[in-house]
C-alpha atoms as a PDB file:
ATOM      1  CA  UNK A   1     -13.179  11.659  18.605  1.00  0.00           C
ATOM      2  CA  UNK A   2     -12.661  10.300  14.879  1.00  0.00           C
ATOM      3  CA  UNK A   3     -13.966   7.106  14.297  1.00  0.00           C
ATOM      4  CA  UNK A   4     -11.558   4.430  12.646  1.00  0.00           C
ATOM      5  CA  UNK A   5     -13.744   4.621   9.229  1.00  0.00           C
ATOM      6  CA  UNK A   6     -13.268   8.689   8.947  1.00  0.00           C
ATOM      7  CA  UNK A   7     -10.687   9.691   7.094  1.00  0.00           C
ATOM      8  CA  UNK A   8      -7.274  10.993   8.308  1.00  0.00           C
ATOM      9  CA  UNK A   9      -5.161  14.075   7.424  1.00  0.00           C
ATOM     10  CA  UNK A  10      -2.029  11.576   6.799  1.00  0.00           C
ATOM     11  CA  UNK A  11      -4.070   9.739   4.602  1.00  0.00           C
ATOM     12  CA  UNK A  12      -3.232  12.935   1.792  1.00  0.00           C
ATOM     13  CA  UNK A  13       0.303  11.691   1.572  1.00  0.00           C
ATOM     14  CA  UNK A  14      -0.815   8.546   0.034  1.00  0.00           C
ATOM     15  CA  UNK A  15      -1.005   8.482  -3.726  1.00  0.00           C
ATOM     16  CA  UNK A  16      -0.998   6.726  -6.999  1.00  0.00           C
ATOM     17  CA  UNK A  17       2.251   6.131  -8.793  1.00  0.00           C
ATOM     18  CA  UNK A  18       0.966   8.641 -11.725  1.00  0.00           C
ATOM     19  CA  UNK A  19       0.091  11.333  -9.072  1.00  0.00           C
ATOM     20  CA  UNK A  20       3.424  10.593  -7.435  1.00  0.00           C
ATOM     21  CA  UNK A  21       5.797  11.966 -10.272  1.00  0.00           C
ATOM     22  CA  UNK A  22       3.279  15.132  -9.965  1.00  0.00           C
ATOM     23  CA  UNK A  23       3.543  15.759  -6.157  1.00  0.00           C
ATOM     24  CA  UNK A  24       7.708  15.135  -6.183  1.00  0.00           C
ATOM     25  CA  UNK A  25       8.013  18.389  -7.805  1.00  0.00           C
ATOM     26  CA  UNK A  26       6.224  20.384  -4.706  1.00  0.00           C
ATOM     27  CA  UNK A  27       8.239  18.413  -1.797  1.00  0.00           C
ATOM     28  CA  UNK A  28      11.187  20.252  -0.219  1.00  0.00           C
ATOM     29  CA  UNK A  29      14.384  19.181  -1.512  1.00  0.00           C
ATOM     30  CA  UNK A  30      16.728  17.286  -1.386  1.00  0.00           C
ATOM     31  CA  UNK A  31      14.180  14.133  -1.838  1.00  0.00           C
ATOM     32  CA  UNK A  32      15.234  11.171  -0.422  1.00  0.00           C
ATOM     33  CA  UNK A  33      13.591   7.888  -1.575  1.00  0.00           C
ATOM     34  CA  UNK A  34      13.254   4.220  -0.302  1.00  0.00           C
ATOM     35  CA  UNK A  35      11.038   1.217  -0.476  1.00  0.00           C
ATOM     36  CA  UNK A  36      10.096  -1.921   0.834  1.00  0.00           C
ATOM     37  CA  UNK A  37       7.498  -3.956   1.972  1.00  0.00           C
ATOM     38  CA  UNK A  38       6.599  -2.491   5.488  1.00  0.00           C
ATOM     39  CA  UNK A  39       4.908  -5.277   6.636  1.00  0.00           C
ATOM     40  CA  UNK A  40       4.487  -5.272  10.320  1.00  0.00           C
ATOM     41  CA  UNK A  41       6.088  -1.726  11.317  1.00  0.00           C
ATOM     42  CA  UNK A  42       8.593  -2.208  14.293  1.00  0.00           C
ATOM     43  CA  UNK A  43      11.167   0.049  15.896  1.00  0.00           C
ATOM     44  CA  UNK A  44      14.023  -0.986  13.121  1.00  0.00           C
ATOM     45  CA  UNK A  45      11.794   0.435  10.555  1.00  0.00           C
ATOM     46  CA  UNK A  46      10.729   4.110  12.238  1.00  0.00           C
ATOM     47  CA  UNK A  47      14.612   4.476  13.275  1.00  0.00           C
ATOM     48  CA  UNK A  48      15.427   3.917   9.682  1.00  0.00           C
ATOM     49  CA  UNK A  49      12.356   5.803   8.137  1.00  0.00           C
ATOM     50  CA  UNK A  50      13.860   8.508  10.864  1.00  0.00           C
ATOM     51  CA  UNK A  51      17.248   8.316   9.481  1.00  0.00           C
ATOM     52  CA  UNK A  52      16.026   8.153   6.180  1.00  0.00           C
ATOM     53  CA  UNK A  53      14.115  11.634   6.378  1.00  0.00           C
ATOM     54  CA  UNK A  54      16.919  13.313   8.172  1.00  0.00           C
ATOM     55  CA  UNK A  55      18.412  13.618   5.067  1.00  0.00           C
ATOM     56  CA  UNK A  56      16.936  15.391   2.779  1.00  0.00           C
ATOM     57  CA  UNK A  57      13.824  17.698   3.334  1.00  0.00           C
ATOM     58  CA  UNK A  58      11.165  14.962   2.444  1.00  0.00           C
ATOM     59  CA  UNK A  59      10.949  11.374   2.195  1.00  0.00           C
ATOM     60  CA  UNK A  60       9.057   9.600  -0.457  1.00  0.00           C
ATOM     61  CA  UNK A  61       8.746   5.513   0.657  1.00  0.00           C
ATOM     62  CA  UNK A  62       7.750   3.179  -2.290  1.00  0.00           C
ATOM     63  CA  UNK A  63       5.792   0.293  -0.634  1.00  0.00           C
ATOM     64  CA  UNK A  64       5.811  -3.253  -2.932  1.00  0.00           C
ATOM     65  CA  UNK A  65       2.351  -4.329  -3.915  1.00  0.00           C
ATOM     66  CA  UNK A  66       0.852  -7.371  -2.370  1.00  0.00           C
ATOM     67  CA  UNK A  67       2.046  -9.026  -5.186  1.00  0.00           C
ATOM     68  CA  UNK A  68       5.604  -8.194  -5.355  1.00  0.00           C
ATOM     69  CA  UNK A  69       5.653  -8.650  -1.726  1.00  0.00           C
ATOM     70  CA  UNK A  70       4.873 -12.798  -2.168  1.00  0.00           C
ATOM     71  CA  UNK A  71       7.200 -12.615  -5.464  1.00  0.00           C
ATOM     72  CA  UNK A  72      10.113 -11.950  -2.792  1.00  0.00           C
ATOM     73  CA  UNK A  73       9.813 -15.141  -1.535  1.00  0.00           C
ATOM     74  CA  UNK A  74       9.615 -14.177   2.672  1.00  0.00           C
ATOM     75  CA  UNK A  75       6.462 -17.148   3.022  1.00  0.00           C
ATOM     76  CA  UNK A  76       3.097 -17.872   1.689  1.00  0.00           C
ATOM     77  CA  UNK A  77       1.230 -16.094   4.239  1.00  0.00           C
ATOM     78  CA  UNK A  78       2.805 -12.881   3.764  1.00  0.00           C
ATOM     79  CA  UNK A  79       2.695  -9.967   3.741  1.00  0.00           C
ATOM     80  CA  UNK A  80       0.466  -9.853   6.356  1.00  0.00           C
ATOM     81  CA  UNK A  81      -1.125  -6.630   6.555  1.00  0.00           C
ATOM     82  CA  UNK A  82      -2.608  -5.794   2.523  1.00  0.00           C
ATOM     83  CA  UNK A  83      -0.792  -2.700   0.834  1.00  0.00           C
ATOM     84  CA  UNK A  84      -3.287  -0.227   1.675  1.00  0.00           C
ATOM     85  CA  UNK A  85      -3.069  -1.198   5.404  1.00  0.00           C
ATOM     86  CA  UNK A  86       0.650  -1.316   5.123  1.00  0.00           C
ATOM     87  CA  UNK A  87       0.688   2.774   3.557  1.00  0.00           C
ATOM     88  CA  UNK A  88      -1.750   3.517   5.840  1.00  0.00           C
ATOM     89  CA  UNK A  89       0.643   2.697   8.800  1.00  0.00           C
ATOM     90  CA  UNK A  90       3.579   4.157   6.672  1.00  0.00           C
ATOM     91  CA  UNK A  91       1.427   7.813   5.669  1.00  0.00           C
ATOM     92  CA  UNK A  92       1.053   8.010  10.010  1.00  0.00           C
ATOM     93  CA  UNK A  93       4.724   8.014  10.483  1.00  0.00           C
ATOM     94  CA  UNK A  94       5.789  12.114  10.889  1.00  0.00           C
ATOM     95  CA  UNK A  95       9.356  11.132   9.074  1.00  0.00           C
ATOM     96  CA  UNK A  96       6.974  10.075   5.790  1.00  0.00           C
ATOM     97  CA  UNK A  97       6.131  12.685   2.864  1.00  0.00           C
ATOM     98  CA  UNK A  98       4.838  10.793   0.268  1.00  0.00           C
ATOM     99  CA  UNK A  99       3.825   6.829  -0.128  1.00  0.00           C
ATOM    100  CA  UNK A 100       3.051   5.003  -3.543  1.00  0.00           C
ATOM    101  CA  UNK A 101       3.380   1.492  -4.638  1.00  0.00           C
ATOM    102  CA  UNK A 102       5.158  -0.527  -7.568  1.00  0.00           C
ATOM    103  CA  UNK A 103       4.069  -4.073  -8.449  1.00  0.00           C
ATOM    104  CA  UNK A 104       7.858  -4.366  -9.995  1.00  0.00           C
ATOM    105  CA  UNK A 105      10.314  -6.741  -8.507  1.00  0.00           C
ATOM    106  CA  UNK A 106      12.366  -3.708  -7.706  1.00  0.00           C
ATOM    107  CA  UNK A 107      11.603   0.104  -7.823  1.00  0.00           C
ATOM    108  CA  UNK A 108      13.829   0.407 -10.685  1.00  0.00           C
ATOM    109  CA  UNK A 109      11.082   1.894 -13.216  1.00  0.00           C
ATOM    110  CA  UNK A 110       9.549   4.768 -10.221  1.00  0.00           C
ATOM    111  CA  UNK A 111      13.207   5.812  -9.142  1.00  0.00           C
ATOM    112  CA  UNK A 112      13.580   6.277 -12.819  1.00  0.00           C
ATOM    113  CA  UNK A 113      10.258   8.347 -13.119  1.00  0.00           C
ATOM    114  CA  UNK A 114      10.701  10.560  -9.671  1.00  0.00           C
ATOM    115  CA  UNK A 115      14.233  11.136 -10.141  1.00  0.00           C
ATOM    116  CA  UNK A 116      14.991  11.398  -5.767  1.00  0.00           C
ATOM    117  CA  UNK A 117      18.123  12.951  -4.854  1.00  0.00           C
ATOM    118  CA  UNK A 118      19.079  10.577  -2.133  1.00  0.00           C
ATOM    119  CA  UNK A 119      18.242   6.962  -2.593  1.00  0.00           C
ATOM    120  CA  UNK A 120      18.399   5.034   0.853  1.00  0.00           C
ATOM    121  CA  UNK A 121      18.426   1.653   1.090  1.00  0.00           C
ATOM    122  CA  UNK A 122      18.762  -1.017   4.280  1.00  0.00           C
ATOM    123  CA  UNK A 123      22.321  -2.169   5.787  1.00  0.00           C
ATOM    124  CA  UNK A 124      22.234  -5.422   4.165  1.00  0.00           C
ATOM    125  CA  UNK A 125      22.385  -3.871   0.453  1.00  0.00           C
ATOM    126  CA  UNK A 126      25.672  -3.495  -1.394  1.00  0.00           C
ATOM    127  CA  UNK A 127      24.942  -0.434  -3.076  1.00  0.00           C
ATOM    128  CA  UNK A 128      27.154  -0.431  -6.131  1.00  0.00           C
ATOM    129  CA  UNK A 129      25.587  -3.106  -7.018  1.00  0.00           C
ATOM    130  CA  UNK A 130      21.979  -2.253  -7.302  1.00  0.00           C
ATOM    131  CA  UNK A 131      21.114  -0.917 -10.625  1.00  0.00           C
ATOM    132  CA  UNK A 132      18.983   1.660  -9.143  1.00  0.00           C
ATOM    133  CA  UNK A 133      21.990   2.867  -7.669  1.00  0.00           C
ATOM    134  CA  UNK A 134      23.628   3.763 -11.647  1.00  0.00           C
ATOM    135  CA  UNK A 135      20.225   5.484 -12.449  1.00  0.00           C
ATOM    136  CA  UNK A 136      20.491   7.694  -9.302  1.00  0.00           C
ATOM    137  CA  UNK A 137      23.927   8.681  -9.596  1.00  0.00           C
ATOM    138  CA  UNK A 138      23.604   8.705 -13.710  1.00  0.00           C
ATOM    139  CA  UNK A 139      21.357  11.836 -13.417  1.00  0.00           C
ATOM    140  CA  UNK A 140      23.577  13.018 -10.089  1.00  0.00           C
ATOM    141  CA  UNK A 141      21.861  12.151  -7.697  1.00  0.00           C
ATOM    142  CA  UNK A 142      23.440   9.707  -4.179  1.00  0.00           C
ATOM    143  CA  UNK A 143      22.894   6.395  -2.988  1.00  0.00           C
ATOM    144  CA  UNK A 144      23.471   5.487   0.164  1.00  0.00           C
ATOM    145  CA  UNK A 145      23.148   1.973   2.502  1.00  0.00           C
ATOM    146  CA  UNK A 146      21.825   2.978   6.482  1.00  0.00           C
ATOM    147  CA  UNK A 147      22.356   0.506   9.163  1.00  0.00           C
ATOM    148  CA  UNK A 148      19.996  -1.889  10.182  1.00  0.00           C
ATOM    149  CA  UNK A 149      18.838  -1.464  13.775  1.00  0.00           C
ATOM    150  CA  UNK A 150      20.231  -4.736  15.637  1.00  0.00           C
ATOM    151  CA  UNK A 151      17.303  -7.352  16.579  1.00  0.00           C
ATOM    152  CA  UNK A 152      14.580  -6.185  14.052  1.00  0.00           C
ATOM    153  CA  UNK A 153      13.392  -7.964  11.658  1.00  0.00           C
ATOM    154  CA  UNK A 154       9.717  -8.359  10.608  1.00  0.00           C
ATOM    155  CA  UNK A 155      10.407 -12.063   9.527  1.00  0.00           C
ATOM    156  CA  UNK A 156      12.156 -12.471  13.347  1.00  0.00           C
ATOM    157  CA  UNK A 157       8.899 -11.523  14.841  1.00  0.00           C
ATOM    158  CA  UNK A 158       6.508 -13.429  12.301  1.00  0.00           C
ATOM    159  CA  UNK A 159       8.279 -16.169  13.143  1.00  0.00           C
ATOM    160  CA  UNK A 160       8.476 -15.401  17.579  1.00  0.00           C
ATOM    161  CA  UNK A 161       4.348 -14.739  16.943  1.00  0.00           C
ATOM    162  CA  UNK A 162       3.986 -18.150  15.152  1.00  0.00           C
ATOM    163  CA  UNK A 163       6.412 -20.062  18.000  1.00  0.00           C
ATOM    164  CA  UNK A 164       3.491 -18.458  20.433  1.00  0.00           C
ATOM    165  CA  UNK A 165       6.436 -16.683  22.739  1.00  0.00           C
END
């Protein structure tokens, strides 16, 4: 049995931004990318992590640092897992290739440097508007908006934990 300290096989898909650009090239096409801050996995996210993957041949998930996490303004206690917990959890998931971090407010710079061919982002996102959107479909790549998963929300169950139901 492997103790909780020994490292994991899924633990390899983890990697810094720098190594990131370097192991895109050797995933199976198409790529499809997408980020966010993960913060206490629940069914919404694996569906759309599941979704996500089925479209391409590898998915690459960007998580935001602990720091651009708080910068989004979801409470001061959060996140509440740290970013290496949090891509820990994400690396585990079978529908995950690859998982790096940006400190950014947005993963505007890494879509730019890993060029994906898909870029996937939650329901509640208005595509044409995102400017990572242009990039994507600048060098020809798509963008495309997956629905949420009704009655899933990590904020929704921070806040059912705290109300002790």
């Amino acid at each position: 049995m492997q103790s909780a300290a020994a490292p994991s096989h899924f633990t390899q898909k983890i990697v810094s931004r720098a190594e990131a650009a370097k192991r895109r090239v050797a995933l199976p096409g198409p790529v499809v990318f997408t980020n966010g801050v993960f913060d206490v996995l629940h069914r919404g996210h694996a569906s759309y992590l599941a979704a996500a993957r089925a479209l391409g041949g590898s998915l690459i998930v960007a998580i935001n640092t602990d720091a651009s996490a708080r910068r989004l303004g979801k409470g001061p206690d959060r996140p509440l897992n740290n970013q290496e917990d949090r891509a820990v959890l994400m690396a585990a998931l079978e529908s995950v290739s690859l998982v790096t971090w940006f400190d950014e407010d947005t993963p505007l710079e890494l879509i730019t440097e890993l060029k994906p061919d898909i870029l996937v982002k939650g329901g509640d996102y208005d595509m044409d508007k995102l400017a990572e959107t242009a990039v994507v479909r600048a060098y020809g790549g798509q963008a495309q908006a997956l629905p949420f998963v009704d009655g899933y929300s990590t904020t929704a169950l921070v806040s059912k934990i705290k109300a002790g139901a």
